[in-house]
N, C-alpha and C. Protein backbone atom coordinates (compact mmCIF):
# COMPACT_ATOMS: atom_id res chain seq x y z
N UNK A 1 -10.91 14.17 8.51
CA UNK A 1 -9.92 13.12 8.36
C UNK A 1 -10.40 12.16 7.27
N UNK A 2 -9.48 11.78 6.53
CA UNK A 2 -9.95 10.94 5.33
C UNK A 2 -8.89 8.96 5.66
N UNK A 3 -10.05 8.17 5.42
CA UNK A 3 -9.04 6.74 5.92
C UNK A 3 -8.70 6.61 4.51
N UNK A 4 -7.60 5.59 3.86
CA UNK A 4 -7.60 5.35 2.95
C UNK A 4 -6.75 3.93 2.76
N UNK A 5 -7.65 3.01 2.08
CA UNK A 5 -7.39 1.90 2.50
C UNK A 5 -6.95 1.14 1.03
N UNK A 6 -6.11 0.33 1.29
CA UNK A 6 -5.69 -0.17 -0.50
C UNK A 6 -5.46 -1.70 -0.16
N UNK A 7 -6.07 -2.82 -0.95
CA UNK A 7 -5.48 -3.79 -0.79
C UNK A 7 -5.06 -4.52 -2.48
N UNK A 8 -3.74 -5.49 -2.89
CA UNK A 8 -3.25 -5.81 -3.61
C UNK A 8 -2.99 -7.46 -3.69
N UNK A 9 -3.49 -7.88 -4.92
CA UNK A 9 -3.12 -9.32 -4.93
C UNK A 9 -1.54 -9.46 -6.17
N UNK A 10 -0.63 -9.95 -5.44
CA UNK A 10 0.96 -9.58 -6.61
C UNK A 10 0.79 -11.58 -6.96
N UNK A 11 1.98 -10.69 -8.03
CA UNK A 11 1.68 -11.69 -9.57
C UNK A 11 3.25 -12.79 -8.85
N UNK A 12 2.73 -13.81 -8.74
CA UNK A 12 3.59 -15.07 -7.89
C UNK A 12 4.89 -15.53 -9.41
N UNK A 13 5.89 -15.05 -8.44
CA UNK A 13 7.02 -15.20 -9.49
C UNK A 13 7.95 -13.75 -9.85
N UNK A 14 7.20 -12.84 -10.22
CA UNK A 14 6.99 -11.36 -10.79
C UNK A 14 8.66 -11.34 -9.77
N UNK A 15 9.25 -10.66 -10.62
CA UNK A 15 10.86 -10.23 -10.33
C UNK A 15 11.87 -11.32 -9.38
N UNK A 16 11.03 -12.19 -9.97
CA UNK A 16 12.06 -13.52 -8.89
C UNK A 16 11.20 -14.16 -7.51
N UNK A 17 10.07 -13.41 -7.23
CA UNK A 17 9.68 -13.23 -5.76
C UNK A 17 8.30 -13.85 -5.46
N UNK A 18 7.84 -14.52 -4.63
CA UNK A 18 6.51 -15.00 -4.23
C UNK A 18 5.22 -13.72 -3.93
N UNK A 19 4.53 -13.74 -4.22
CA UNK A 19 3.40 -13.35 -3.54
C UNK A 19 3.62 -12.86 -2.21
N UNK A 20 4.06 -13.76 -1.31
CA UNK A 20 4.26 -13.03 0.12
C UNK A 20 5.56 -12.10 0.18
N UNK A 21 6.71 -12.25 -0.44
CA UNK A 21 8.01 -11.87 -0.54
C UNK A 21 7.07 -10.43 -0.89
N UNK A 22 6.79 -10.26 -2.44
CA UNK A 22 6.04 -8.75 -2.59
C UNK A 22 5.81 -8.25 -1.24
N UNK A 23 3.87 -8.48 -0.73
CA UNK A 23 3.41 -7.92 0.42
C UNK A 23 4.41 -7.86 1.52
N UNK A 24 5.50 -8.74 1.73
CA UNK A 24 6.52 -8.36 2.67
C UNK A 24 7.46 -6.70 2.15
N UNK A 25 7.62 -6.84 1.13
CA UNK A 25 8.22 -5.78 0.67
C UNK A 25 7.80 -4.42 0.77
N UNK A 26 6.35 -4.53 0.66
CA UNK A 26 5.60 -3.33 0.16
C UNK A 26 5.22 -2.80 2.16
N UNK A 27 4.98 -3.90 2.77
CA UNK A 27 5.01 -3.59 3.75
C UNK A 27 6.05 -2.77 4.66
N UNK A 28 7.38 -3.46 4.40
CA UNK A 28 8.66 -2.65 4.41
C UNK A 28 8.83 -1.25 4.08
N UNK A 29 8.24 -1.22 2.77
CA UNK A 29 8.79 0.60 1.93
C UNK A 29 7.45 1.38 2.82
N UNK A 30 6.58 0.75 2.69
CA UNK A 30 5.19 1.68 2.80
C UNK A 30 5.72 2.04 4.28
N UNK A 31 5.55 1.34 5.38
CA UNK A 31 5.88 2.02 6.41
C UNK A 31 7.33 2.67 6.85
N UNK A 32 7.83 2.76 5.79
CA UNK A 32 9.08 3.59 6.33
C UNK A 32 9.19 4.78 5.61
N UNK A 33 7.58 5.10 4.86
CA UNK A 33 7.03 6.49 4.42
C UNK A 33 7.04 7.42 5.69
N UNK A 34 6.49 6.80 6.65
CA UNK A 34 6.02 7.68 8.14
C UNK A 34 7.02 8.23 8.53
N UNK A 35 6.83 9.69 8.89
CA UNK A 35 7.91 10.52 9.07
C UNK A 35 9.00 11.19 7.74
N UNK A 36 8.08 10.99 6.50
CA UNK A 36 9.17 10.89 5.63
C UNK A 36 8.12 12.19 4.89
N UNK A 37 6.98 11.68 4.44
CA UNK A 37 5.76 11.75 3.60
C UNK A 37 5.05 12.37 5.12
N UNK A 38 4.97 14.15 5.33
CA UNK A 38 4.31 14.73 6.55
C UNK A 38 3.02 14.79 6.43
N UNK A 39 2.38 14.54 5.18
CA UNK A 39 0.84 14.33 5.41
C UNK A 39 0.38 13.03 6.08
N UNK A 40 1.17 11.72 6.02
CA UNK A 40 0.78 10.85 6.98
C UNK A 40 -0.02 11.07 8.18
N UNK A 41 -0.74 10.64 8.65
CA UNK A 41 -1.14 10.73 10.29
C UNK A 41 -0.90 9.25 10.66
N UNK A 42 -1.45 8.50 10.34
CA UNK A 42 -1.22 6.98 10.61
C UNK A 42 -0.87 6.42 9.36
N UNK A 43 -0.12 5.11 9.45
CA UNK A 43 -0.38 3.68 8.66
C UNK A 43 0.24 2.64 8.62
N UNK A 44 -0.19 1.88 8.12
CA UNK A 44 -0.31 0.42 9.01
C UNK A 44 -0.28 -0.27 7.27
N UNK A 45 0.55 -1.91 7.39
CA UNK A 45 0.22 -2.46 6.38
C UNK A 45 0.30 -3.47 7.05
N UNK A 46 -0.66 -4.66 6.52
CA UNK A 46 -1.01 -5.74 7.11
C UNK A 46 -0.47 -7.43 5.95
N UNK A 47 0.05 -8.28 6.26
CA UNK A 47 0.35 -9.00 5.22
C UNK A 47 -0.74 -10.33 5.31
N UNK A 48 -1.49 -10.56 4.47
CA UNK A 48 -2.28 -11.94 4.61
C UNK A 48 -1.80 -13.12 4.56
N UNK A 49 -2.45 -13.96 5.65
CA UNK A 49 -1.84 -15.00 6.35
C UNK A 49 -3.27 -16.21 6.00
N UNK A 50 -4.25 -15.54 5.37
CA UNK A 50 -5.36 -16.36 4.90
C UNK A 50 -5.09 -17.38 3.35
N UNK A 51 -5.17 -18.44 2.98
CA UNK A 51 -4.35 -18.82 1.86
C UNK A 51 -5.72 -18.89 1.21
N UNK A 52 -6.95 -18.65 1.40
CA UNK A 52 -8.42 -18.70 0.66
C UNK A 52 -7.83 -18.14 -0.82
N UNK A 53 -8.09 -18.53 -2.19
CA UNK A 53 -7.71 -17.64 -3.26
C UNK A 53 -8.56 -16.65 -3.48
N UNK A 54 -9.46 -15.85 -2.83
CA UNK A 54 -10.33 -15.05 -3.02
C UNK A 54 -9.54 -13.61 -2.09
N UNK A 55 -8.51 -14.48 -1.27
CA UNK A 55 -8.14 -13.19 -0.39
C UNK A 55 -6.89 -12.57 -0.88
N UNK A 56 -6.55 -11.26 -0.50
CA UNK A 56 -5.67 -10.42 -1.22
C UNK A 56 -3.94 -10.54 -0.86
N UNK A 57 -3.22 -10.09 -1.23
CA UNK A 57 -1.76 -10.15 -0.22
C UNK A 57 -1.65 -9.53 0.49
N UNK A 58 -2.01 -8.62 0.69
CA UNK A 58 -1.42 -7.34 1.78
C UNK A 58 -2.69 -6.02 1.41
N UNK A 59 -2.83 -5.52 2.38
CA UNK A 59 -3.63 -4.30 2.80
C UNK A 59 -2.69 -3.54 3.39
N UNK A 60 -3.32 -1.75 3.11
CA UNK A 60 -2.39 -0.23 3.50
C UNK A 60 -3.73 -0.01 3.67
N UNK A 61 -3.63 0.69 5.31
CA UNK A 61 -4.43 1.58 6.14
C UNK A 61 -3.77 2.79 6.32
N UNK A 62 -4.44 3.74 5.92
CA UNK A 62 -3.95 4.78 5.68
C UNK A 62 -4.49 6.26 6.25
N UNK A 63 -4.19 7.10 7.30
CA UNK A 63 -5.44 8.11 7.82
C UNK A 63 -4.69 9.46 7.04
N UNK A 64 -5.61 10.56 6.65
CA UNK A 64 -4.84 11.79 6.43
C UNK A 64 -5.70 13.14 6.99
N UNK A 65 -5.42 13.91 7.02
CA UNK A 65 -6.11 14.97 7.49
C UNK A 65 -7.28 15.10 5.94
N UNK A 66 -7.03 15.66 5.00
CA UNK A 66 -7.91 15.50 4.04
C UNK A 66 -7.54 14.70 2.20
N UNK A 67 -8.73 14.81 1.93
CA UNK A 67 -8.49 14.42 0.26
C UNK A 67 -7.05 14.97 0.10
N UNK A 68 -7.29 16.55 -0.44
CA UNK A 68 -6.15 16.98 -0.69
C UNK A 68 -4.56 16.39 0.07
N UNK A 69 -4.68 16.29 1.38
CA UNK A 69 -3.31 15.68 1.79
C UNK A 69 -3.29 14.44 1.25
N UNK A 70 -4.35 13.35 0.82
CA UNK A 70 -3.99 12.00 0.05
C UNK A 70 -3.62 12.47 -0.96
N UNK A 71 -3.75 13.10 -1.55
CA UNK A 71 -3.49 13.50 -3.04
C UNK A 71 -1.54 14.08 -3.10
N UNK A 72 -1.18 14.81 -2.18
CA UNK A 72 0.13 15.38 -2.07
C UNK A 72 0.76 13.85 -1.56
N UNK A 73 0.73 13.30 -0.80
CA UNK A 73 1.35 12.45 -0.47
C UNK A 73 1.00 11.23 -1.77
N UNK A 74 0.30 11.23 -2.70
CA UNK A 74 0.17 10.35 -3.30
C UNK A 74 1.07 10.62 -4.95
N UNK A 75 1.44 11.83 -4.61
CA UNK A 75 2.57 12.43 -5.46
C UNK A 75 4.28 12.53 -5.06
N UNK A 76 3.84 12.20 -3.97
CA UNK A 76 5.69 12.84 -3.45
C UNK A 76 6.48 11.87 -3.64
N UNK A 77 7.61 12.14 -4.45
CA UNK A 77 8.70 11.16 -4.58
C UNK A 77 8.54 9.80 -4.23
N UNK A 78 9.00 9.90 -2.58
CA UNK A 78 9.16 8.68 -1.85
C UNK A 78 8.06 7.56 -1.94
N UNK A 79 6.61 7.96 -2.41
CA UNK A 79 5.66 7.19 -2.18
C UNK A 79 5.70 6.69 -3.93
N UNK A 80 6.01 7.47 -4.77
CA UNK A 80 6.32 7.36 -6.33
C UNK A 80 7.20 6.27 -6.76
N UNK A 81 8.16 5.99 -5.62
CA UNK A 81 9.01 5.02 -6.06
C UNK A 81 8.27 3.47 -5.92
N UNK A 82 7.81 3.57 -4.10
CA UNK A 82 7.34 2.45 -3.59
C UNK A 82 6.20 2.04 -4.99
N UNK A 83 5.11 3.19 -5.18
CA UNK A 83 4.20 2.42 -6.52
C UNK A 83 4.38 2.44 -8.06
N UNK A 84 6.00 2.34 -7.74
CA UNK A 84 6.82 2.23 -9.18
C UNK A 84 6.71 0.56 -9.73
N UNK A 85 7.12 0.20 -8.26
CA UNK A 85 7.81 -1.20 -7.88
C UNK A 85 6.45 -2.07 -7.59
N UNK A 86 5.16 -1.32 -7.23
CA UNK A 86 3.80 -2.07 -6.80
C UNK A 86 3.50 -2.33 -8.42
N UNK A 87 3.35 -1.54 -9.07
CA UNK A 87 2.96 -1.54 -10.48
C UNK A 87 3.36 -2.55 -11.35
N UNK A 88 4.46 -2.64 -10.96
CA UNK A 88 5.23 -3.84 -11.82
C UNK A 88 5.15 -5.44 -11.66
N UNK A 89 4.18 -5.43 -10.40
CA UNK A 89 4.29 -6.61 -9.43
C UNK A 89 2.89 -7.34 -9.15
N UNK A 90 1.72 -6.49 -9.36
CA UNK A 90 0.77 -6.46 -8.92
C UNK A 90 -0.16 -7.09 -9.91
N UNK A 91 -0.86 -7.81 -9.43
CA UNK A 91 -1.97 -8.30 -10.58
C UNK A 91 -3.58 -7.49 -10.15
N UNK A 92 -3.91 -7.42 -9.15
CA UNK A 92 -5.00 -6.91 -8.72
C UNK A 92 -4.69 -5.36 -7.89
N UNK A 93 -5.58 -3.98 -8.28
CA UNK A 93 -5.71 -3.77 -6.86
C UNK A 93 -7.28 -3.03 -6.41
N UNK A 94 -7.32 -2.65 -5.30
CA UNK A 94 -8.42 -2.17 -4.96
C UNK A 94 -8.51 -1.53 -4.41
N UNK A 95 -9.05 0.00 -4.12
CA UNK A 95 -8.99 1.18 -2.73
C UNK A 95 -10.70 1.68 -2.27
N UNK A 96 -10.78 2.33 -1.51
CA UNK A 96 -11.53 2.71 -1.01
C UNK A 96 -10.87 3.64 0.17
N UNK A 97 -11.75 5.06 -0.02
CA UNK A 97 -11.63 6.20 0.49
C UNK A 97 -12.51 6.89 1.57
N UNK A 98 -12.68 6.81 2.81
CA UNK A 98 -13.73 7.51 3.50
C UNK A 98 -13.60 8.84 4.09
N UNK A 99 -14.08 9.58 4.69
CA UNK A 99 -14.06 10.22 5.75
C UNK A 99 -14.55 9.61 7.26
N UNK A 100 -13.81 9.83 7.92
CA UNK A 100 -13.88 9.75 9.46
C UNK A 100 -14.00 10.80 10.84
């Protein structure tokens, strides 16, 4: 099983929208991947509620059976659109990949 974890700091203003408006958003699309995107096993997005400027907007917890299934799901359409719209929005991001 591979976790795969992403967190994003978005650019305040970027398409009309706050910082939290984004991570609200992304939280929205990302979990309504599940059931959509069958390599999923779990995931979870979390929106930050910490206002420290060191901390991020939103975190994606992410479990898959392996690399390769992150990799298919990190291609398929539906997830292509959601980091169409992250891309455009985002000032920071950061991932990290384990096995579990």
């Amino acid at each position: 099983m591979l976790k795969h974890i992403v967190m994003w700091r978005f650019k305040d203003g970027a398409e009309g929208k706050s910082r939290k408006e984004h991570a609200q958003w992304m939280k929205e699309h990302l979990e309504a991947l599940v059931g959509v995107v069958p390599e999923i096993r779990s995931l979870e997005v979390g929106v930050n509620v910490n206002p420290a400027e060191a901390s991020y907007d939103a975190v994606l917890v992410s479990v898959f059976d392996d690399f390769e299934a992150m990799q298919r799901y990190q291609v398929h359409p539906a997830h292509l659109e959601v980091a169409a719209y992250c891309k455009g929005v985002s000032e920071s991001r950061t991932a990290v990949d384990y096995e579990i």
